[in-house]
N, C-alpha and C. Protein backbone atom coordinates (compact mmCIF):
# COMPACT_ATOMS: atom_id res chain seq x y z
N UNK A 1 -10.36 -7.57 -34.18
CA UNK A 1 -10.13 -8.13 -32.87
C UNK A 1 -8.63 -8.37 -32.64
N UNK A 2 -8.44 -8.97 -33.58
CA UNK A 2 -6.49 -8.95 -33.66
C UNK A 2 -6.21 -7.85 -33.13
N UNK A 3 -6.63 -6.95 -33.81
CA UNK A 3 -5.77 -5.20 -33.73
C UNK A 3 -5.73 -5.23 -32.50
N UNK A 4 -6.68 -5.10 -31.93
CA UNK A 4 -6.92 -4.62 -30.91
C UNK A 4 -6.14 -5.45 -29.54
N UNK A 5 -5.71 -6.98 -29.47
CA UNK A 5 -4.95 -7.75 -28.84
C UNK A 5 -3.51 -6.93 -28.87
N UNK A 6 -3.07 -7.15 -30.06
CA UNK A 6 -1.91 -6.37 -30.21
C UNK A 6 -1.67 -5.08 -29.85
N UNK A 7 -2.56 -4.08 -30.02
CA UNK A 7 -2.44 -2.48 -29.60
C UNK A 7 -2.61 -2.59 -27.93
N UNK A 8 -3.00 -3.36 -27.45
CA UNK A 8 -3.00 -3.38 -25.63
C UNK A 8 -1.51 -4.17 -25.54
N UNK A 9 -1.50 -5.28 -25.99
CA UNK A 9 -0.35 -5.70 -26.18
C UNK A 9 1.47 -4.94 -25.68
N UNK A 10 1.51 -4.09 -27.18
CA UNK A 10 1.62 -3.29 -27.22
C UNK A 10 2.24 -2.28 -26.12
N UNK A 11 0.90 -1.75 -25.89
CA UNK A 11 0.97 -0.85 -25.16
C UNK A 11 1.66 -1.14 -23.40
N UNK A 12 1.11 -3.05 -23.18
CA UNK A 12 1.45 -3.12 -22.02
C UNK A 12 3.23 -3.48 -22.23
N UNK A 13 3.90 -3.79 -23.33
CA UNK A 13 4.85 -4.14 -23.59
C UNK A 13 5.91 -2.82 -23.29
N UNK A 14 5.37 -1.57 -23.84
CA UNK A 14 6.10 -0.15 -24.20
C UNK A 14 6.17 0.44 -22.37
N UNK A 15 5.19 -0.30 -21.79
CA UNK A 15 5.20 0.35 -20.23
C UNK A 15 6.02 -0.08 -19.65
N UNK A 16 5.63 -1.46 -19.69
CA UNK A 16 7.12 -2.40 -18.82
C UNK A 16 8.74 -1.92 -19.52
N UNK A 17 8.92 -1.66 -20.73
CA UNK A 17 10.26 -1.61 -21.51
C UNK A 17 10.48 -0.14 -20.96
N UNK A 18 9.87 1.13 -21.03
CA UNK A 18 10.07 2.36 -20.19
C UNK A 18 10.10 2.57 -19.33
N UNK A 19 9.49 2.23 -18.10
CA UNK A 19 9.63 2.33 -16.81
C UNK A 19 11.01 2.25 -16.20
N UNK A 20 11.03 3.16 -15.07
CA UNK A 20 12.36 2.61 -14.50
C UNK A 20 11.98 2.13 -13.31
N UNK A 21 12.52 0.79 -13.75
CA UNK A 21 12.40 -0.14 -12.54
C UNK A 21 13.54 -0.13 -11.76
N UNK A 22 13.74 -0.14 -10.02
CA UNK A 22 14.63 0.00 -9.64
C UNK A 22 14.51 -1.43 -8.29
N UNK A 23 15.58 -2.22 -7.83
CA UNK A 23 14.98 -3.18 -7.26
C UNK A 23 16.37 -3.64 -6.22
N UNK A 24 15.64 -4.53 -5.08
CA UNK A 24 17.40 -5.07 -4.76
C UNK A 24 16.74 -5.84 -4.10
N UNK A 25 17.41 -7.74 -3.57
CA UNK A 25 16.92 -8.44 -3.09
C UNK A 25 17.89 -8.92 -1.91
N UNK A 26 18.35 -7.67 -1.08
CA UNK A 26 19.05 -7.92 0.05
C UNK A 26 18.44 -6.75 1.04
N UNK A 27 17.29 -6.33 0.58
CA UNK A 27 16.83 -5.30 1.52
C UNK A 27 16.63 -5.82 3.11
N UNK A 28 16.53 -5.32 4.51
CA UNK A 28 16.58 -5.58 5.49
C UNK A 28 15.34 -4.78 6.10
N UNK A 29 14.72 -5.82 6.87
CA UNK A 29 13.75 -5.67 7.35
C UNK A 29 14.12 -6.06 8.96
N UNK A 30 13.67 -5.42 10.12
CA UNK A 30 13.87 -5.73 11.24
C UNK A 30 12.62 -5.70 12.42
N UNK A 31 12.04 -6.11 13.16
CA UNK A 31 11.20 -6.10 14.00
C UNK A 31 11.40 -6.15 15.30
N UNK A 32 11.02 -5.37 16.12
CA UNK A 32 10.97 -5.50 17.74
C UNK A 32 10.15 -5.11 18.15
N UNK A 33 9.55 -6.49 19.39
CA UNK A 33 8.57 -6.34 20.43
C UNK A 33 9.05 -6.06 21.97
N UNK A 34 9.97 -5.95 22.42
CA UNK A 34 10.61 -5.93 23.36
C UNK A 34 9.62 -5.39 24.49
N UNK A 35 9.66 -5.67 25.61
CA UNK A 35 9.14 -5.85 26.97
C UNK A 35 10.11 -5.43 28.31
N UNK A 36 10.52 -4.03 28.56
CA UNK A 36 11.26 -4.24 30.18
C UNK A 36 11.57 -5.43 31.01
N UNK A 37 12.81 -6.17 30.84
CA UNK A 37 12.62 -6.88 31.97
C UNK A 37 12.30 -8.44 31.57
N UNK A 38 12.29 -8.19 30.46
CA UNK A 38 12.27 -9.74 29.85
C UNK A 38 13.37 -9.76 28.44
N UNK A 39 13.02 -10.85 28.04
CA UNK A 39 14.57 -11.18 26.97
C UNK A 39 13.73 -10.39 25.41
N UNK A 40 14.82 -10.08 25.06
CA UNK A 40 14.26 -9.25 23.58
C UNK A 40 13.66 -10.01 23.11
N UNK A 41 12.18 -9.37 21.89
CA UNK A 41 12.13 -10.30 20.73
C UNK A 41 12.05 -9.06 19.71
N UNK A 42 13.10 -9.85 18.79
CA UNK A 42 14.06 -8.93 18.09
C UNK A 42 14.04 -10.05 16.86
N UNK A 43 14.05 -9.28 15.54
CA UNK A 43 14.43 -10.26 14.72
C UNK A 43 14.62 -9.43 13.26
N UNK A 44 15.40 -10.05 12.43
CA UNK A 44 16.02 -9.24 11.12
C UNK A 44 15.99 -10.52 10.17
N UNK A 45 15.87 -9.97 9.06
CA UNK A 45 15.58 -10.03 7.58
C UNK A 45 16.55 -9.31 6.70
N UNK A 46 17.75 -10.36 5.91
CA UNK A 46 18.40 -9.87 4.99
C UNK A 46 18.30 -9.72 3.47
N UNK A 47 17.00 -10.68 3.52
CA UNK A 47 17.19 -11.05 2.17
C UNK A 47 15.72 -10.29 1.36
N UNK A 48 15.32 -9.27 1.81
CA UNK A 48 14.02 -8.73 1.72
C UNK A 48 14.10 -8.41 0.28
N UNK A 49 13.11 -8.78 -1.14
CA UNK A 49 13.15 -8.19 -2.20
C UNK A 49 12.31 -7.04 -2.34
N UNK A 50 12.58 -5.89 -2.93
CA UNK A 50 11.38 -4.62 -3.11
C UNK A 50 12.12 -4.01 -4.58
N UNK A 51 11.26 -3.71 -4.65
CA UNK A 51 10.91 -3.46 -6.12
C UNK A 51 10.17 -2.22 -6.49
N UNK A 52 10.52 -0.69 -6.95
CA UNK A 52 10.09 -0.12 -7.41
C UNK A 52 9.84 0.57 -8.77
N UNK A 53 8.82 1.32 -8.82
CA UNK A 53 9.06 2.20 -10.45
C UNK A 53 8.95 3.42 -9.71
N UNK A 54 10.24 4.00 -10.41
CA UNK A 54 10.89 5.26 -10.16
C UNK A 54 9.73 6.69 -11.41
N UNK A 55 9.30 5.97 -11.99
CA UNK A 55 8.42 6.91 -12.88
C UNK A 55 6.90 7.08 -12.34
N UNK A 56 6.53 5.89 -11.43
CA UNK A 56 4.70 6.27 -10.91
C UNK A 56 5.12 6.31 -9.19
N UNK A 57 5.85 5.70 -8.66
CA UNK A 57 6.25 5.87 -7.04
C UNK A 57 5.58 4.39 -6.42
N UNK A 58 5.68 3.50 -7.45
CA UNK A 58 4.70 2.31 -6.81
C UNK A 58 5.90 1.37 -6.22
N UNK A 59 5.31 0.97 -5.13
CA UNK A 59 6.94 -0.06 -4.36
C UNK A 59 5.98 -1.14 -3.98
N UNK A 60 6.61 -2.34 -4.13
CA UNK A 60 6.70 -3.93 -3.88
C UNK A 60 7.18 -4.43 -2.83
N UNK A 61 6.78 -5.08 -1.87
CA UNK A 61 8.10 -5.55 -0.67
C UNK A 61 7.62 -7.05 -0.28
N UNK A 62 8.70 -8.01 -0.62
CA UNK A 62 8.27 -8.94 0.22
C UNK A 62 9.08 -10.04 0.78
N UNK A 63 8.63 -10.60 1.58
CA UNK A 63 9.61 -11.15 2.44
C UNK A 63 9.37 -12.71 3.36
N UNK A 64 10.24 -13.78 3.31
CA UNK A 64 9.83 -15.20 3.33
C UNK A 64 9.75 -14.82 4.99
N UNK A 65 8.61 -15.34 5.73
CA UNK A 65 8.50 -15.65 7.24
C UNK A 65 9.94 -16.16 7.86
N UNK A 66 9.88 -16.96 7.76
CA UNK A 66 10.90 -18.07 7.81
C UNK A 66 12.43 -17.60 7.56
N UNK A 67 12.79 -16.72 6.94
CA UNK A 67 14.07 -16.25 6.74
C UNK A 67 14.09 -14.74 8.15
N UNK A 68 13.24 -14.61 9.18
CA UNK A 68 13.73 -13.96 10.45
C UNK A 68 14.21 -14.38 10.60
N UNK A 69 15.62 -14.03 11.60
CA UNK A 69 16.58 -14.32 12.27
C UNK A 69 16.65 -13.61 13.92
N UNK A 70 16.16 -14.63 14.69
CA UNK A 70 16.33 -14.00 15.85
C UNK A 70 17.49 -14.60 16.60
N UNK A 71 17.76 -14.22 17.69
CA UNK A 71 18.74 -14.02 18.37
C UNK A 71 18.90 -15.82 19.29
N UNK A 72 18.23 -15.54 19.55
CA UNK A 72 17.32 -17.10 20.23
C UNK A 72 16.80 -17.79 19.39
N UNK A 73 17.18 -18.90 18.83
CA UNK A 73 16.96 -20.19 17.92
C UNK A 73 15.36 -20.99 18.70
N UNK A 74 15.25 -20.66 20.00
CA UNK A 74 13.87 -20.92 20.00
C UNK A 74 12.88 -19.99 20.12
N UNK A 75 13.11 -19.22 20.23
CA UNK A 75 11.91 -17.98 20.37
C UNK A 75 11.89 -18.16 18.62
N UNK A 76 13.08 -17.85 17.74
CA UNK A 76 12.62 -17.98 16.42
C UNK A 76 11.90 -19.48 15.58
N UNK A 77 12.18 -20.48 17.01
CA UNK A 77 10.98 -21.47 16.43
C UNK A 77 9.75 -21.36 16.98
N UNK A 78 9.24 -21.11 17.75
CA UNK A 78 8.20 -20.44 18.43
C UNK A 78 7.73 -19.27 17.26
N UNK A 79 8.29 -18.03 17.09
CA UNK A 79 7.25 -17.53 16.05
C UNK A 79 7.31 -17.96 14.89
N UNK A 80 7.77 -19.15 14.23
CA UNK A 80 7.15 -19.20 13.22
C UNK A 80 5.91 -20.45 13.39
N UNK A 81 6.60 -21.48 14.43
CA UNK A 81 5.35 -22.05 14.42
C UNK A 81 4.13 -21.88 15.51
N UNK A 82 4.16 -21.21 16.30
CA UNK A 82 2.99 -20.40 16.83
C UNK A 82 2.38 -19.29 16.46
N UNK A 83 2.97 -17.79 16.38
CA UNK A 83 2.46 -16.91 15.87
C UNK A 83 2.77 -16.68 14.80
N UNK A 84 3.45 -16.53 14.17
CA UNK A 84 3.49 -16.75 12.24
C UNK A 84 2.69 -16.88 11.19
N UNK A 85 3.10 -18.49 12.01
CA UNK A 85 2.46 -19.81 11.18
C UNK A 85 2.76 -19.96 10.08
N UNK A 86 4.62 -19.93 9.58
CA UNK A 86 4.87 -19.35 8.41
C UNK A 86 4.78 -20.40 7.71
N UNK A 87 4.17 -22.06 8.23
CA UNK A 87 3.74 -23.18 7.23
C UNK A 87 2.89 -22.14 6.33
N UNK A 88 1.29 -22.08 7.15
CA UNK A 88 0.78 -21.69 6.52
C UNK A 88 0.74 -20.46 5.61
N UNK A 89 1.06 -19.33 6.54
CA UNK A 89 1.72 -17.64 6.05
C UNK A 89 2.94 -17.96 5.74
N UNK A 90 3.61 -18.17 4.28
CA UNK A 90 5.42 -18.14 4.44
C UNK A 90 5.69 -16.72 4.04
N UNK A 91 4.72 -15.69 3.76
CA UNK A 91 5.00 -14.82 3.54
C UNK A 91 4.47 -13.64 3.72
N UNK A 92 5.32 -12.16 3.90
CA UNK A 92 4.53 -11.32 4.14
C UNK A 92 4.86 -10.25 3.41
N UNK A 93 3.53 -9.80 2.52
CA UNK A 93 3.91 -8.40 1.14
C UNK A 93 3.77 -6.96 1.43
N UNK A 94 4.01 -6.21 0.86
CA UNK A 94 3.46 -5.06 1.07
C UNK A 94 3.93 -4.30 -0.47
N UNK A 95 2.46 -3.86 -0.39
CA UNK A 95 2.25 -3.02 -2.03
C UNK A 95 1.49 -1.72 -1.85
N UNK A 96 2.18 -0.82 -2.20
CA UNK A 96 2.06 0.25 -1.89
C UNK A 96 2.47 1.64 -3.04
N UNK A 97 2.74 2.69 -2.77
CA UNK A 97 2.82 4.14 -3.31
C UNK A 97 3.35 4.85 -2.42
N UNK A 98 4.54 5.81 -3.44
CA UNK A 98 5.29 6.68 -2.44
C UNK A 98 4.53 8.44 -3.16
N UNK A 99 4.02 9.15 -2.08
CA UNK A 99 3.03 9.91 -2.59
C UNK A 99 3.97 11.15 -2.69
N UNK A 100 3.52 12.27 -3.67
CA UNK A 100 4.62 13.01 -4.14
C UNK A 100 5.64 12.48 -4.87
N UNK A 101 5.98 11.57 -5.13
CA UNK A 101 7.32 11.30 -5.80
C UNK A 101 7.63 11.56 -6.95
N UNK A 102 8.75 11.90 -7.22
CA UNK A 102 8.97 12.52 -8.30
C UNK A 102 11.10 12.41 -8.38
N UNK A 103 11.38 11.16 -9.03
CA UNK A 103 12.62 10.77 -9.15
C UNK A 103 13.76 12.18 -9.38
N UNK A 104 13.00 13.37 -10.78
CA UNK A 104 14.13 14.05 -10.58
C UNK A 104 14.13 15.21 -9.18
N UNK A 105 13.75 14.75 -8.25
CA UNK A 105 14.30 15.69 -7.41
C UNK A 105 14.79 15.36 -6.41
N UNK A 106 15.04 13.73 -6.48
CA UNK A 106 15.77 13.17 -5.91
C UNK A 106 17.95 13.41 -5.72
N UNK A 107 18.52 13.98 -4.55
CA UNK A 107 19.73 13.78 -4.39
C UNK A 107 19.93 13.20 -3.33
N UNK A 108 21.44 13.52 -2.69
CA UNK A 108 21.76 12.86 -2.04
C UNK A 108 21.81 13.45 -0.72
N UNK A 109 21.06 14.16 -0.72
CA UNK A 109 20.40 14.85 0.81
C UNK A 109 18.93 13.95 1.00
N UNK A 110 18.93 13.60 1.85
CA UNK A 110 17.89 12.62 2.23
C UNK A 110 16.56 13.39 2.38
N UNK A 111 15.14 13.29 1.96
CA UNK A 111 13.76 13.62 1.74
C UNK A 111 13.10 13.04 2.43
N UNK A 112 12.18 13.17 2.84
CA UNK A 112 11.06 12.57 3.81
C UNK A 112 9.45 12.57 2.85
N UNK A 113 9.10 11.21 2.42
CA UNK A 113 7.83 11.29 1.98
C UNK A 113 7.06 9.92 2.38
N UNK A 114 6.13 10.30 2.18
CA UNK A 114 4.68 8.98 3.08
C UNK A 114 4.70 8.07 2.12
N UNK A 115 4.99 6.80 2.13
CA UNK A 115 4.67 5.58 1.69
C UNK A 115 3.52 5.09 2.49
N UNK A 116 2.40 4.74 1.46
CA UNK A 116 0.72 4.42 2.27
C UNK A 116 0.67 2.92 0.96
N UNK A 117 0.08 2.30 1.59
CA UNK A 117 -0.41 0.78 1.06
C UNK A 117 -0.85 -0.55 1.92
N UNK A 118 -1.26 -1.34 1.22
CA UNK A 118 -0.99 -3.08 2.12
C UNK A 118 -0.49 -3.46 2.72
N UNK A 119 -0.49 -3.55 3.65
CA UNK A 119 0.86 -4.95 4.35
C UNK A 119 -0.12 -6.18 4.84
N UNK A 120 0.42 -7.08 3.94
CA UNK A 120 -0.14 -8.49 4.43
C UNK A 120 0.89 -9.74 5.37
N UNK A 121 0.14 -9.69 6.45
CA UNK A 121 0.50 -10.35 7.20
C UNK A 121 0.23 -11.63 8.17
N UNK A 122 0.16 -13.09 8.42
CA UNK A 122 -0.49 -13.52 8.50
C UNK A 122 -2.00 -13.77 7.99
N UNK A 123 -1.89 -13.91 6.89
CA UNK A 123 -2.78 -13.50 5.75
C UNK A 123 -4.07 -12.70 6.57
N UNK A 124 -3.55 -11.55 6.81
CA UNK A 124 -4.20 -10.28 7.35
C UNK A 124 -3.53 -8.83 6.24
N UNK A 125 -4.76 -8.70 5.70
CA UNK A 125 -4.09 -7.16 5.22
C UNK A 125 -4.63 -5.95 5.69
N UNK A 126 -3.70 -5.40 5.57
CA UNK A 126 -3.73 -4.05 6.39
C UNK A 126 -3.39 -2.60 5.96
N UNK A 127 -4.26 -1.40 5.89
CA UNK A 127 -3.62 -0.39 5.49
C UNK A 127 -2.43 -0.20 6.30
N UNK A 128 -0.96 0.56 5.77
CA UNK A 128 -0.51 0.69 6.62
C UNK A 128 0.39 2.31 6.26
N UNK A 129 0.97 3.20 6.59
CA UNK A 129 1.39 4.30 6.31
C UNK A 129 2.77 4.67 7.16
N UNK A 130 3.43 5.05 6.43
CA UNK A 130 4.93 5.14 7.10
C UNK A 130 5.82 6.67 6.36
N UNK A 131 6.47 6.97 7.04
CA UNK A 131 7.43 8.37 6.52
C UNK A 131 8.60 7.53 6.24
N UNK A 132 9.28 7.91 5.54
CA UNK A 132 10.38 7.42 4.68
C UNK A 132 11.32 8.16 4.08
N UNK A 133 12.81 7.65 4.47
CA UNK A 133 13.83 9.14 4.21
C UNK A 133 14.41 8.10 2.82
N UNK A 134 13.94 9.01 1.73
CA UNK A 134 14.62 8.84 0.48
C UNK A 134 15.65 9.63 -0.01
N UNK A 135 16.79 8.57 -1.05
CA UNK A 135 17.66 9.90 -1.25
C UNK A 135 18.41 8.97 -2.55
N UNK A 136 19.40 9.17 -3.06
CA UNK A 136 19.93 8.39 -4.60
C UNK A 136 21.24 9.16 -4.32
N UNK A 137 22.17 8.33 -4.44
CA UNK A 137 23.80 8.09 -4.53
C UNK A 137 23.92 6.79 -5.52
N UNK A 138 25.22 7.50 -6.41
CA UNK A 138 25.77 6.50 -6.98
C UNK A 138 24.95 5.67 -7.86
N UNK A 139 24.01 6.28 -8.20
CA UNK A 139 22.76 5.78 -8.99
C UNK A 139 21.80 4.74 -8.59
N UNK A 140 22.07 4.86 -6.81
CA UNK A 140 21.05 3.58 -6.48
C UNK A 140 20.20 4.57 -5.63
N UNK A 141 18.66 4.17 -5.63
CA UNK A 141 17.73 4.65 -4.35
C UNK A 141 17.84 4.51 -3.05
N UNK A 142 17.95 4.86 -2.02
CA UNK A 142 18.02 4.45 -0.27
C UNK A 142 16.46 4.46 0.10
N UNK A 143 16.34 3.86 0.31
CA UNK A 143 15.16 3.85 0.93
C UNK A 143 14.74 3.38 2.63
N UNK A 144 14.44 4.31 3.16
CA UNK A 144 14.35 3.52 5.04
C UNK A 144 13.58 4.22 5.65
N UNK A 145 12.70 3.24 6.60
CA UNK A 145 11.48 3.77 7.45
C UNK A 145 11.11 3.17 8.34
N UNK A 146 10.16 3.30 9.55
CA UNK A 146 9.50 2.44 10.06
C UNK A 146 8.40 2.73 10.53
N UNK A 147 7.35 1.77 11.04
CA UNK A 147 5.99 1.60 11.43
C UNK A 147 5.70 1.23 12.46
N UNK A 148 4.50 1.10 12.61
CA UNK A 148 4.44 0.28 14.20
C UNK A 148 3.32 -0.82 13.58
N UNK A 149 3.47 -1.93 14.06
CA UNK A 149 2.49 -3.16 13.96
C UNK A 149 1.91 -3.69 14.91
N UNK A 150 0.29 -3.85 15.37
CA UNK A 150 -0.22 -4.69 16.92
C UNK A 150 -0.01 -6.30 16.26
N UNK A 151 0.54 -6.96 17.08
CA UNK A 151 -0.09 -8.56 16.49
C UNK A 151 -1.61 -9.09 16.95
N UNK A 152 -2.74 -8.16 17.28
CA UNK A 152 -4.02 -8.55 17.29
C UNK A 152 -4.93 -7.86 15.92
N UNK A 153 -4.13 -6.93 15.24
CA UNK A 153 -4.23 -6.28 13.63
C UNK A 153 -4.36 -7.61 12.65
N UNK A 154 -3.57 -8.42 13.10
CA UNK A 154 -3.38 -9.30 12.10
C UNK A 154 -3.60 -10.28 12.57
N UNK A 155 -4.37 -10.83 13.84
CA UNK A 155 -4.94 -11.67 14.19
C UNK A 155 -4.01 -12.71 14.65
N UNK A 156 -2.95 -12.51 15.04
CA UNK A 156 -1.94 -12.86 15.95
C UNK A 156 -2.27 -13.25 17.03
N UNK A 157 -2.53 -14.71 17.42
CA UNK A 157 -2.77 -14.68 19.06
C UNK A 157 -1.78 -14.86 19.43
N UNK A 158 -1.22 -14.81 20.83
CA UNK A 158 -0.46 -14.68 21.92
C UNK A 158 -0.81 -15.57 22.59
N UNK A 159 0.00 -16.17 23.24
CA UNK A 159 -1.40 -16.99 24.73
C UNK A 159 -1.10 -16.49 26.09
N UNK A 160 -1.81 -15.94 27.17
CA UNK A 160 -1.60 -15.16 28.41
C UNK A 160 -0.27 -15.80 28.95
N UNK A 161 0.26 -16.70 28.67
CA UNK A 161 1.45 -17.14 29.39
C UNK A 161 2.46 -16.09 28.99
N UNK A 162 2.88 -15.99 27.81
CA UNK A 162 3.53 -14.79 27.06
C UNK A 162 3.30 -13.46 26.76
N UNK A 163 1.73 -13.38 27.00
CA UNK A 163 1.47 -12.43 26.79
C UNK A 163 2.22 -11.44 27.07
N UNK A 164 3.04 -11.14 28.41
CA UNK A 164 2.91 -9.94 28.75
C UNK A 164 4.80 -9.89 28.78
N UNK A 165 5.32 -10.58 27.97
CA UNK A 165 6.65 -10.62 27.32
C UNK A 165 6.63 -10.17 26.08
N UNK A 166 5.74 -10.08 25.35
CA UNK A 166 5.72 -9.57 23.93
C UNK A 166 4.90 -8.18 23.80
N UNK A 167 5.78 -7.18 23.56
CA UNK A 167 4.75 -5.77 23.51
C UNK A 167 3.75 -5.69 22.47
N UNK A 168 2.64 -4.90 22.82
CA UNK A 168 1.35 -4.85 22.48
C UNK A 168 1.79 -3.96 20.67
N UNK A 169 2.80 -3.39 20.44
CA UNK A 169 2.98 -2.54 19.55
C UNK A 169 4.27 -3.11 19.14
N UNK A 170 4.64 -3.91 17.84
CA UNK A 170 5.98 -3.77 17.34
C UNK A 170 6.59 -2.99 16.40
N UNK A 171 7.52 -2.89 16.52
CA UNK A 171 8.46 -1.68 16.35
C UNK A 171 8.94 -2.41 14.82
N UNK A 172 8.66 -1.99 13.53
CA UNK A 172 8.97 -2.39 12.24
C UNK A 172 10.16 -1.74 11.38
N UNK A 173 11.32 -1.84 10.84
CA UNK A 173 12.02 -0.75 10.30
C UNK A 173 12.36 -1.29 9.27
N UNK A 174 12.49 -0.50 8.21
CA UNK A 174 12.94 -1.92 6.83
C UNK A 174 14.67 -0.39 6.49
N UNK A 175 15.51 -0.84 5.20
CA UNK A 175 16.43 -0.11 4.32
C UNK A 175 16.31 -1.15 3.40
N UNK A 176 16.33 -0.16 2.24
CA UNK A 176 16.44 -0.95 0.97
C UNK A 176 17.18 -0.07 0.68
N UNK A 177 18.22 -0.70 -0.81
CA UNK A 177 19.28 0.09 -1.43
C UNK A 177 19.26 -0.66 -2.44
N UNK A 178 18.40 0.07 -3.73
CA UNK A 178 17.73 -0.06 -4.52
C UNK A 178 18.78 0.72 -6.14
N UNK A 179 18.67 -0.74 -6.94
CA UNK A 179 19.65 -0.70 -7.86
C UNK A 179 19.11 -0.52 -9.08
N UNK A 180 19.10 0.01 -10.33
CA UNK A 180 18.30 0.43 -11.35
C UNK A 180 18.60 -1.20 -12.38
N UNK A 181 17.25 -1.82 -13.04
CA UNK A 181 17.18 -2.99 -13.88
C UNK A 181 17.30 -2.55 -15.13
């Protein structure tokens, strides 16, 4: 029974020590709902951590509610304590796979491949799927994409007063520039 602790052990020890982990915790994440005719809602994220392994294509992303930055100091208190709710949600992950990947054929001409996984949001998870222009300079990964998000996906209410200031579809874009551990 020993043996056998140790040989998984082991084994989970030799995975983590080989892998190339590649990671950066200033990635930027940005969001817009914007509406014709009314004031932006716009908001960015500097401090986004993501985290990948460059040997299976598996990526990590996550990011404190509460560290958006919008433009308007009350619209950014308004979503966190109305639609957010980043008391309760302070956070939102996404765990996922970059399909095809394959590090050595990575340069510095930028690639286009599908990142498909989770995104949890308002503790709502969600498949979610995005194209993504990858590329490696200087020995770091680039990584950048975007999605589209409804806030009724994730169970986001709105209330008809606003409703029709906040678009039905937000506009998601993240860059990471991803440093080898």
């Amino acid at each position: 029974m020993k043996h056998k602790i140790f040989t998984v052990f082991c084994i989970i020890l030799a995975e983590i020590a080989f892998s190339q982990k590649y990671m950066t915790k200033s990635g930027t994440v940005h969001f817009e709902a914007n509406v014709p005719l009314f004031e932006d809602v716009d908001a960015k994220h500097g401090t986004t951590v993501a985290v990948m392994n460059s040997d299976s294509g598996d990526i990590a992303v996550i990011s404190t509610i509460k560290d958006f930055r919008f433009k308007v100091a009350l619209m950014e208190e308004h979503f966190n304590e109305n639609y957010a709710e980043s008391a309760k949600y302070p956070k939102t992950t996404f765990t996922g796979k970059i399909a095809n990947f394959n590090k050595e054929n990575l340069s510095a001409t930028p690639t286009n491949y599908t990142i498909s996984g989770v995104h949890n949001f308002h503790g709502v998870d969600r498949n979610v799927s995005s194209v993504a222009s990858i590329f490696m300079k200087d020995g770091k990964i680039f990584i950048s994409g975007n999605f589209i998000a409804r806030p009724a996906d994730y169970q986001v209410k709105i209330p008809k007063m606003v409703m029709k200031k906040i678009a039905e579809k937000v506009n998601v874009d993240y860059h990471f520039e991803l440093a080898k551990q």
